[in-house]
Protein backbone atom coordinates (compact mmCIF):
# COMPACT_ATOMS: atom_id res chain seq x y z
CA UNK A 1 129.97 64.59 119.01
CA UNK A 2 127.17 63.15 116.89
CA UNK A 3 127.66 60.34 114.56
CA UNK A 4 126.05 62.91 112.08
CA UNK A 5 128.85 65.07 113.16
CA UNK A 6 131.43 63.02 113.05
CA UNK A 7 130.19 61.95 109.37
CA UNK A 8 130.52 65.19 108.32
CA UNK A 9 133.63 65.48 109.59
CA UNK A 10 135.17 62.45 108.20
CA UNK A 11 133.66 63.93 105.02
CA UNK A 12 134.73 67.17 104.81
CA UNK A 13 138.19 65.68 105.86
CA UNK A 14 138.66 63.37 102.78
CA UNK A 15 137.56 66.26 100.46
CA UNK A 16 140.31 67.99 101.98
CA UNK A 17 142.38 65.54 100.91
CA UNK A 18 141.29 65.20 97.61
CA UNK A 19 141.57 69.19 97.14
CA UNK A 20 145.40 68.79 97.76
CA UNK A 21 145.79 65.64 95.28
CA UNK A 22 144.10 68.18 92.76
CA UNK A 23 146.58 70.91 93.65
CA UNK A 24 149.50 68.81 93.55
CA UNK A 25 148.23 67.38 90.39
CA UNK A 26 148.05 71.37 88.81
CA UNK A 27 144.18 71.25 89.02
CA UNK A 28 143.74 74.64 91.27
CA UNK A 29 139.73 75.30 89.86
CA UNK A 30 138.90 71.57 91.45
CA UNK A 31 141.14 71.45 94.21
CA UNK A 32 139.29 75.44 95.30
CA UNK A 33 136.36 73.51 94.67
CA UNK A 34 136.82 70.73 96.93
CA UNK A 35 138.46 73.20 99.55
CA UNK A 36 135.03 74.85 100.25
CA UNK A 37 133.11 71.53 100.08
CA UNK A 38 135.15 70.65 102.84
CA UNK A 39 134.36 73.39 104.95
CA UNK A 40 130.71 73.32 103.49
CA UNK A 41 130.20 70.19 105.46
CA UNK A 42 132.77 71.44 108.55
CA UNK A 43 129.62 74.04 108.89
CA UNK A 44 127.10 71.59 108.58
CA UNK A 45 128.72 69.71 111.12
CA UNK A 46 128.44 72.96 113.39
CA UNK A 47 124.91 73.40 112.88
CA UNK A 48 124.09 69.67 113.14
CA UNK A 49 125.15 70.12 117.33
CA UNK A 50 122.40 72.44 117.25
CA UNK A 51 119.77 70.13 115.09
CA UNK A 52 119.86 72.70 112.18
CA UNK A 53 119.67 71.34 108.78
CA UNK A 54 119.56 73.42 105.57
CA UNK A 55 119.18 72.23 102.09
CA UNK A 56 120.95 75.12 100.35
CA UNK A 57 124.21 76.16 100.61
CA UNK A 58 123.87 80.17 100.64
CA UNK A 59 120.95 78.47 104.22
CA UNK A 60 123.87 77.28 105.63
CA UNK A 61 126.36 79.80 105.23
CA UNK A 62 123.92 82.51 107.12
CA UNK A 63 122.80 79.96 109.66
CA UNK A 64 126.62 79.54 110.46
CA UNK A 65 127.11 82.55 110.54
CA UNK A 66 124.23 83.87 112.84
CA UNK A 67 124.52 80.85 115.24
CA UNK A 68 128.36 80.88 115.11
CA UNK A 69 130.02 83.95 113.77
CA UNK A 70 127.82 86.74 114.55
CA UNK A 71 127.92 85.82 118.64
CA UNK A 72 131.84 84.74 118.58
CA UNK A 73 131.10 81.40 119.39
CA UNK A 74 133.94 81.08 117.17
CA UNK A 75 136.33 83.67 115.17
CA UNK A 76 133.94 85.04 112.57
CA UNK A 77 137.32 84.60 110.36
CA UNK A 78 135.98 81.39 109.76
CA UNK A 79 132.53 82.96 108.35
CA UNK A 80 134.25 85.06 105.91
CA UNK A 81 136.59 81.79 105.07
CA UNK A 82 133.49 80.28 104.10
CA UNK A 83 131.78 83.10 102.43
CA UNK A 84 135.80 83.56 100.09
CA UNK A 85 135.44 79.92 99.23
CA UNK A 86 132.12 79.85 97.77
CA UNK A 87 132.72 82.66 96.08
CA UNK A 88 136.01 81.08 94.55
CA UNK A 89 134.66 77.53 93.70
CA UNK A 90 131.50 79.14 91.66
CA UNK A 91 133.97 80.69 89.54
CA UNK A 92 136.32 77.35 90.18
CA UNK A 93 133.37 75.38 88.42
CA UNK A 94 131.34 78.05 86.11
CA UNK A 95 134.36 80.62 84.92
CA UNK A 96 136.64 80.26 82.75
CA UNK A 97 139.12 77.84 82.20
CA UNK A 98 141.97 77.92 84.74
CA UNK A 99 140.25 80.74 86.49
CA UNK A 100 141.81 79.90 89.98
CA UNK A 101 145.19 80.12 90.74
CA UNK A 102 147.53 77.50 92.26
CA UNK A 103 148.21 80.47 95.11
CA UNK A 104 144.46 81.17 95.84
CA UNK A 105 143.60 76.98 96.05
CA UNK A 106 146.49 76.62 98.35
CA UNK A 107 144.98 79.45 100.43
CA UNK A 108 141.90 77.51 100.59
CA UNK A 109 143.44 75.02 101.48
CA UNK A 110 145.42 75.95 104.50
CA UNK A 111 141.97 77.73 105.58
CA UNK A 112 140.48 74.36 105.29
CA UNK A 113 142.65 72.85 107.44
CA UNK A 114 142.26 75.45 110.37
CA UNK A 115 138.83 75.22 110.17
CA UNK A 116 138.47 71.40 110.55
CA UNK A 117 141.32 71.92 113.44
CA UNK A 118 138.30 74.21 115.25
CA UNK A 119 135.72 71.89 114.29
CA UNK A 120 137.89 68.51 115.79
CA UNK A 121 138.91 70.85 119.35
CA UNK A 122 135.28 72.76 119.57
CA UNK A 123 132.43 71.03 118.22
CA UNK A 124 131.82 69.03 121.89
CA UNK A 125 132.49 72.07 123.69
CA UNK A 126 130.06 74.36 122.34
């Protein structure tokens, strides 16, 4: 694992934690929000073993998916995870108020955490 890697890691790790302080705290749009940040930069991570870097976000969710995904390198599961959750925090931060539920952050959430699981067993292996 990279230091870049592991940065990312560490990263997306405390903004999992932060998305389940805002959940707990009844703040579902921010804690969705956080969710896919975390597994924004669990992706990046990915990419970063193969010296890919992307500036946008909807860059980095293709790249993941056609390096990762597409060839089952890992569960594309985790593609679509990523896909749900940017779809969820853009209307998270630009719907209306209250627009995700407590239900759909906590699914984020527990995506989240498989995903960094992969990330923490897989990244040195593939």
């Amino acid at each position: 694992m990279t230091d870049e890697q592991r940065e990312l890691l560490l990263k997306a790790q405390q903004s999992l934690e932060a998305a389940k302080l805002l959940l707990t705290n009844n703040y579902p749009d921010y804690a969705a929000s956080r969710a896919y940040y975390s597994m924004f930069y669990i992706a990046e991570a990915f990419l970063e073993g193969k010296k890919l870097t992307f500036s946008k976000h909807s860059a980095v969710i293709a790249a993941f998916g056609r390096e990762f995904a597409k060839p089952c390198r890992v569960s594309p599961d985790f593609h679509r995870f990523l896909i749900e959750a940017q779809e969820l925090r853009t209307t998270g931060d630009y719907g209306q108020f209250n627009a995700v539920t407590a239900d759909q952050a906590a699914e984020q959430i527990q995506r989240t955490e498989a995903f960094l699981a992969l990330a923490l067993q897989e990244i040195d292996t593939l």
